[in-house]
Protein backbone atom coordinates (compact mmCIF):
# COMPACT_ATOMS: atom_id res chain seq x y z
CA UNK A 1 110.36 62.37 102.36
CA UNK A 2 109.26 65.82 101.26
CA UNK A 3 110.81 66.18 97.78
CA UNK A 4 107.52 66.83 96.18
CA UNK A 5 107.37 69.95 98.11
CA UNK A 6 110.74 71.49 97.16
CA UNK A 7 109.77 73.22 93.86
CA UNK A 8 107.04 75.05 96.16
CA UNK A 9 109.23 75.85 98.62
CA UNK A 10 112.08 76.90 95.91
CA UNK A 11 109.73 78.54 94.11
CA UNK A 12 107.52 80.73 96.84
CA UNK A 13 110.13 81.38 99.69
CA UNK A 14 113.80 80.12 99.03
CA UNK A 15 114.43 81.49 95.99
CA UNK A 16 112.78 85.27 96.70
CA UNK A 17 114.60 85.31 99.57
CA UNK A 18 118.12 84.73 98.42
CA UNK A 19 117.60 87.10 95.28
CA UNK A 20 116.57 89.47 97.47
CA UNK A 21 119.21 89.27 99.92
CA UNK A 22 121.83 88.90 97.29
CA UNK A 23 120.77 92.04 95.38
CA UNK A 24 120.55 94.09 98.98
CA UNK A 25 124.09 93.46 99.03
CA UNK A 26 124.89 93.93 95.18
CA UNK A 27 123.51 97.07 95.90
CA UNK A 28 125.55 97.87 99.23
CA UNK A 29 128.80 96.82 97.43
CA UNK A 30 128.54 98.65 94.23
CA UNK A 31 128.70 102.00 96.50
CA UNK A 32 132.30 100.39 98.24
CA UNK A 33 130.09 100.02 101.53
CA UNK A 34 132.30 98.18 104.19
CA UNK A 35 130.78 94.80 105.69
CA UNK A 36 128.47 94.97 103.07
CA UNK A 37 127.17 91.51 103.62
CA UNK A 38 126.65 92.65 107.48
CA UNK A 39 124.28 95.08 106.60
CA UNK A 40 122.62 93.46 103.82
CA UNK A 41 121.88 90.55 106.70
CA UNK A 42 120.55 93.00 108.97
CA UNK A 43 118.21 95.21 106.64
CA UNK A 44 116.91 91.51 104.84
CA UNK A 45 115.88 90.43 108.79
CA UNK A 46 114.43 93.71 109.20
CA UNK A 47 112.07 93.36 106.09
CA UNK A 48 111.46 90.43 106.72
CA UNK A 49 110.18 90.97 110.33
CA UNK A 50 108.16 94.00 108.74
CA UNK A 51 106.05 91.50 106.62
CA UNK A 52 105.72 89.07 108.67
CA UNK A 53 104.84 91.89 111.73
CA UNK A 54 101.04 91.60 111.47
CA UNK A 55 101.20 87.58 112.36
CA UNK A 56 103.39 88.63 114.93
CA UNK A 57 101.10 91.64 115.98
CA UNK A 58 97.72 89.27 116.50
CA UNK A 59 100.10 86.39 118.28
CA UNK A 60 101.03 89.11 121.08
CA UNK A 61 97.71 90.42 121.15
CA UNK A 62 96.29 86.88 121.85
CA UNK A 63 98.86 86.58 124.46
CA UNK A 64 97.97 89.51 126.78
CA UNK A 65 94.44 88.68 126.66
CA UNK A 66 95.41 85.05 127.77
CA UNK A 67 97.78 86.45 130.42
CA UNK A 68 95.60 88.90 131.67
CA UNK A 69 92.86 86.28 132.33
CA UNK A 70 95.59 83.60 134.00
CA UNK A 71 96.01 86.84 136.46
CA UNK A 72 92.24 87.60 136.69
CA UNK A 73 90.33 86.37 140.34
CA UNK A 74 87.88 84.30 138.70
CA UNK A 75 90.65 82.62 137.29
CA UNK A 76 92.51 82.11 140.72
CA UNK A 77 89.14 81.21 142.43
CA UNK A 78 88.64 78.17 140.19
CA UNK A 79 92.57 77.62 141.20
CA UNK A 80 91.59 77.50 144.05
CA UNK A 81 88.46 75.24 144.49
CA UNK A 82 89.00 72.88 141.78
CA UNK A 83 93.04 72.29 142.87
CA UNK A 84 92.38 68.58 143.63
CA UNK A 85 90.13 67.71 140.79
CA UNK A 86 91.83 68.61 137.76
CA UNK A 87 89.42 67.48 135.35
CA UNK A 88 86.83 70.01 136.87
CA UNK A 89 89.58 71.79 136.45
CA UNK A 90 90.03 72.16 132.44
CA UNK A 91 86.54 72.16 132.16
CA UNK A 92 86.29 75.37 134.00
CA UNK A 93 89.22 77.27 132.91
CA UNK A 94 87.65 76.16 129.44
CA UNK A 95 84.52 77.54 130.13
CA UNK A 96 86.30 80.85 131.48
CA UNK A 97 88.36 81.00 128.02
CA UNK A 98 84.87 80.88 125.98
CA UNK A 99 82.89 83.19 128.17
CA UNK A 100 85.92 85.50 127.91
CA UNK A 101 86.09 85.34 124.17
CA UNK A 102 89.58 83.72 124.44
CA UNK A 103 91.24 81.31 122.18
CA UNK A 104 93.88 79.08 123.78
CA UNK A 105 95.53 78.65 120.93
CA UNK A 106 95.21 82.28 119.59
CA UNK A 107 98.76 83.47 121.07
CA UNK A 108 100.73 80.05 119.33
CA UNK A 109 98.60 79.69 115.54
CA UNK A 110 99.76 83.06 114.15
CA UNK A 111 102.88 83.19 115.41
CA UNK A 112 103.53 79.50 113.93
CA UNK A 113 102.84 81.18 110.00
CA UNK A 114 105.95 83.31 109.73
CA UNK A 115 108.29 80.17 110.99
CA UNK A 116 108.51 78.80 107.21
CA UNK A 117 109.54 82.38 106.54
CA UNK A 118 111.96 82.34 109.03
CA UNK A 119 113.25 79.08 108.18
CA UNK A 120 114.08 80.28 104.74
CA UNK A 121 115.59 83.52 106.00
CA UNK A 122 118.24 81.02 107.65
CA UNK A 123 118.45 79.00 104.60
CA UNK A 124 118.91 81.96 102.30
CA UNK A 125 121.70 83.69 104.57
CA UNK A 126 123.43 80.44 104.76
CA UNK A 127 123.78 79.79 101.11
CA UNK A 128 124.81 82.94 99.86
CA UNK A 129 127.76 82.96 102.17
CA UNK A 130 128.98 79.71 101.18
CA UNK A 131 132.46 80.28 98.75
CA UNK A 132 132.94 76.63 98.04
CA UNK A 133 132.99 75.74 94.19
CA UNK A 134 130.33 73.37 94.94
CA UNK A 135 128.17 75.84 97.28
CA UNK A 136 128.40 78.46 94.30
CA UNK A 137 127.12 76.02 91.72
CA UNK A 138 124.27 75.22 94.13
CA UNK A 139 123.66 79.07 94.83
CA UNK A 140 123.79 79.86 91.07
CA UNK A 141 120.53 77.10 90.11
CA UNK A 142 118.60 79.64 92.45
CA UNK A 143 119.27 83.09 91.23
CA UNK A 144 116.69 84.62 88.43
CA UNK A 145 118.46 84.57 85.44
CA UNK A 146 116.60 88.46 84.47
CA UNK A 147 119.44 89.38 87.35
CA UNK A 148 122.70 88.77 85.79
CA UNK A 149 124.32 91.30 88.22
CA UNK A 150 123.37 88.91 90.98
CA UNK A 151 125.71 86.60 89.57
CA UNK A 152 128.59 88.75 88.88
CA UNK A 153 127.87 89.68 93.09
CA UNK A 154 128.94 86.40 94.14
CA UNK A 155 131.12 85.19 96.21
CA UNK A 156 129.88 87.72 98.78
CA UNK A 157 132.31 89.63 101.27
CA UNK A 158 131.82 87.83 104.69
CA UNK A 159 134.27 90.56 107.05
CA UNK A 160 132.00 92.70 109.03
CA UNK A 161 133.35 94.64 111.74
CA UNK A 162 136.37 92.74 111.91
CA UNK A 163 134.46 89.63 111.74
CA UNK A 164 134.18 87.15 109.37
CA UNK A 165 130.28 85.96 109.04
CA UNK A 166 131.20 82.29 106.83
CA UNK A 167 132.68 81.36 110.02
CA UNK A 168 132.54 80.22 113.65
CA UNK A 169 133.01 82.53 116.34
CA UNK A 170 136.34 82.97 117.58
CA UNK A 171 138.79 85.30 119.33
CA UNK A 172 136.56 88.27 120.34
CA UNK A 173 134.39 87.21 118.37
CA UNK A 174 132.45 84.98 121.23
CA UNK A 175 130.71 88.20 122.01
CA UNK A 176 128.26 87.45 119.24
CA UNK A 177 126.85 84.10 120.90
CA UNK A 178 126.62 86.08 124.25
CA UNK A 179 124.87 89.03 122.53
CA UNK A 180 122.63 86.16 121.30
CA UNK A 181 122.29 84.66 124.40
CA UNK A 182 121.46 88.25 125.89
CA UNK A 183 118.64 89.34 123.31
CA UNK A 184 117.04 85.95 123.65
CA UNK A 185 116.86 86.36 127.47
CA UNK A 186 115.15 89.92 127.36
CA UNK A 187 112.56 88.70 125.01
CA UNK A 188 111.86 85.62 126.57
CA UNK A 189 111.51 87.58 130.50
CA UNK A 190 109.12 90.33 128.80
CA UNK A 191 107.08 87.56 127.16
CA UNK A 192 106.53 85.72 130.17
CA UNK A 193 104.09 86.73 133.13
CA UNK A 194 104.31 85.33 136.65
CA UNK A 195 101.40 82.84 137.00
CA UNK A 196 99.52 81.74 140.59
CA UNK A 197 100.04 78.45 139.94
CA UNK A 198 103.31 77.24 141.50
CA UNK A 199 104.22 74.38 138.96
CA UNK A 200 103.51 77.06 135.97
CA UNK A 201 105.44 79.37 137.75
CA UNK A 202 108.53 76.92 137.95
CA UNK A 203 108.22 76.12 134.47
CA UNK A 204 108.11 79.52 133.05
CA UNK A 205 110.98 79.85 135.46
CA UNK A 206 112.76 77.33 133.79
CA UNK A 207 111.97 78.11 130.44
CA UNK A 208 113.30 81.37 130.84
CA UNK A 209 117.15 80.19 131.73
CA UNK A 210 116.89 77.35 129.54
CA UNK A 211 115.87 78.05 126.19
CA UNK A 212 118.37 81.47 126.13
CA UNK A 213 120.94 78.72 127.14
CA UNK A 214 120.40 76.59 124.57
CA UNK A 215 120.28 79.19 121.88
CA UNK A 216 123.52 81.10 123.30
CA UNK A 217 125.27 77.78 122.97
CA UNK A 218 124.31 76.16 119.31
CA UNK A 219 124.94 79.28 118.03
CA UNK A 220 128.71 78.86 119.21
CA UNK A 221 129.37 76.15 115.93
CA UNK A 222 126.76 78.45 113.62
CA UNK A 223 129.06 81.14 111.55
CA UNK A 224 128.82 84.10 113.14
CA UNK A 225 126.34 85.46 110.05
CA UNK A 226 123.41 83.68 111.24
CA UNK A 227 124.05 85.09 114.97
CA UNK A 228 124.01 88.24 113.66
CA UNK A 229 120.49 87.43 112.28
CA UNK A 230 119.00 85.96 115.23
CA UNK A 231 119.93 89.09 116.88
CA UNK A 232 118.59 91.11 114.89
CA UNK A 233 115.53 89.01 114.67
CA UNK A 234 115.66 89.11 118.39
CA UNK A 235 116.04 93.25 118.92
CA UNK A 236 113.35 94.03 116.80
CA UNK A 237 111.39 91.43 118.73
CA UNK A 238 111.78 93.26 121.81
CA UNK A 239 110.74 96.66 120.61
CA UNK A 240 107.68 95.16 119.39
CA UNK A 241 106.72 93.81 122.44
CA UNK A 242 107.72 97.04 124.23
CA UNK A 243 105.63 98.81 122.02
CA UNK A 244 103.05 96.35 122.85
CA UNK A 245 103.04 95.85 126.11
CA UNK A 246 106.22 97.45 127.73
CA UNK A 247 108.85 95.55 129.47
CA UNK A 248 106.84 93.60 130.76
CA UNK A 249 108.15 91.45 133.48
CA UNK A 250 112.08 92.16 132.68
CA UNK A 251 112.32 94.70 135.04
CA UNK A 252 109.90 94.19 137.75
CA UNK A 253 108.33 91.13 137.61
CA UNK A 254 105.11 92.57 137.93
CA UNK A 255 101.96 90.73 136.29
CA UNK A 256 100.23 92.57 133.59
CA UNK A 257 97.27 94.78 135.40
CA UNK A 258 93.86 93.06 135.40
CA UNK A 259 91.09 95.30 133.62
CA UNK A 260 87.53 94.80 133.48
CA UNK A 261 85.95 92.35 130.75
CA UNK A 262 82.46 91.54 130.00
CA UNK A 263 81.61 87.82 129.66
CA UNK A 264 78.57 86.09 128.01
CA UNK A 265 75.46 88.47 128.31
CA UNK A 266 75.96 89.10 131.69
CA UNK A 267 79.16 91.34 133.00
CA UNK A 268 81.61 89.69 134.83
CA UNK A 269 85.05 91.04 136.26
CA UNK A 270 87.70 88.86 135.33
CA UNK A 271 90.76 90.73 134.60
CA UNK A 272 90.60 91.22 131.27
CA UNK A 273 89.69 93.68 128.23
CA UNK A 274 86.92 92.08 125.29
């Protein structure tokens, strides 16, 4: 259905990505460096996360200003008085958003940009495992022919730390989904903030034991080289929202502290910074 767009995507994303990854671990395996693939895997996510931090960076800052107004008393109050009317409701909490200077949408638009990113990131990791005569044909129509040493690279090395990253986990191996499972949790509890609302509360609740779930388990029939990227993806997550905002609620539970915020022309106290 989207043929048309594959050149673009081929052109702008896949095929940087998997030249670049591929010559990370040309370079890695020229010095003899064991799990070379491994590493290459882990520095590629980590550059890649670098570039894409600033998207990131606005996305969390959009967040806290969202979550510190859902914890604010003006927020609560209209809660409270508009609780059976709940298209008096939006209207309010809309009005509250504009007056505040917040976006709705401000914490979820940047943070959707680096997802095409990411998606090749997964693409590119998956094809230059594959050792297949047919998967190496396919990987060699994307390298830059100005790299022959790319070529000469291939097929990679998948063992890392006793593991092998082409395949599935197995053996002691299943700690990688449950290290997946783990980082996924952490980031997902630091992200979230309790809310006054018992239905939002529930769902965030949910949300929180679900989503790790699901992630923990799919990424039992993934080879083990693209867990090793989501967790990755995943640690470097959390110490950017530490650095942002600390843990959070992992440890506590505690709602982010409500701060002063001035509103319209007048000044109004509703638990957040401008």
């Amino acid at each position: 259905m989207f043929d048309f767009l594959a050149p673009i995507w081929n052109t702008f994303i896949f095929n940087p990505m998997v030249n670049v990854l591929l010559w990370i671990y040309a370079v890695l395996a020229q010095f003899s460096i064991p799990g070379a693939y491994g590493i290459a895997i882990i520095l590629f996510t980590i550059l890649v996360r670098i570039v894409t931090l600033p998207f990131y960076g606005q996305s969390q800052k959009a967040m806290k200003k969202q979550q510190e107004l859902m914890q604010s008393d003006a927020w609560k109050a209209i809660q409270k008085k508009h609780a059976k009317d709940k298209e008096k409701l939006s209207q309010e909490q809309m009005r509250l958003y504009r007056e505040a200077g917040v976006n709705p949408l401000g914490g979820c638009l940047p943070a959707l940009i680096p997802w095409p990113i990411m998606l090749g990131l997964y693409q590119s990791i998956t094809m230059v495992m594959g050792a297949q005569p047919e998967q190496l044909m396919d990987l060699a129509k994307h390298l830059y022919s100005f790299l022959p040493a790319l070529a000469a690279a291939v097929p990679v090395s998948s063992e890392f730390i006793g593991l092998n990253l082409a395949t599935t986990p197995s053996s002691w191996g299943y700690i990688v989904p449950a290290l997946v499972l783990a980082t996924t949790w952490i980031q997902q509890k630091m992200m979230t903030v309790p809310s006054a609302d018992p239905q939002s509360a529930q769902m965030n609740q949910s949300m929180q034991m679900m989503m790790p779930l699901f992630i923990g388990y799919i990424s039992l029939s993934f080879p083990v080289g693209l867990s090793l990227y989501w967790i990755v993806f995943n640690v470097i997550g959390i110490v950017q929202q530490y650095m942002s905002s600390g843990w959070g609620n992992l440890l506590t539970g505690t709602p982010f502290a409500p701060a002063t915020a001035t509103i319209g022309k007048g000044k109004k106290n509703v638990g957040i910074k401008s």
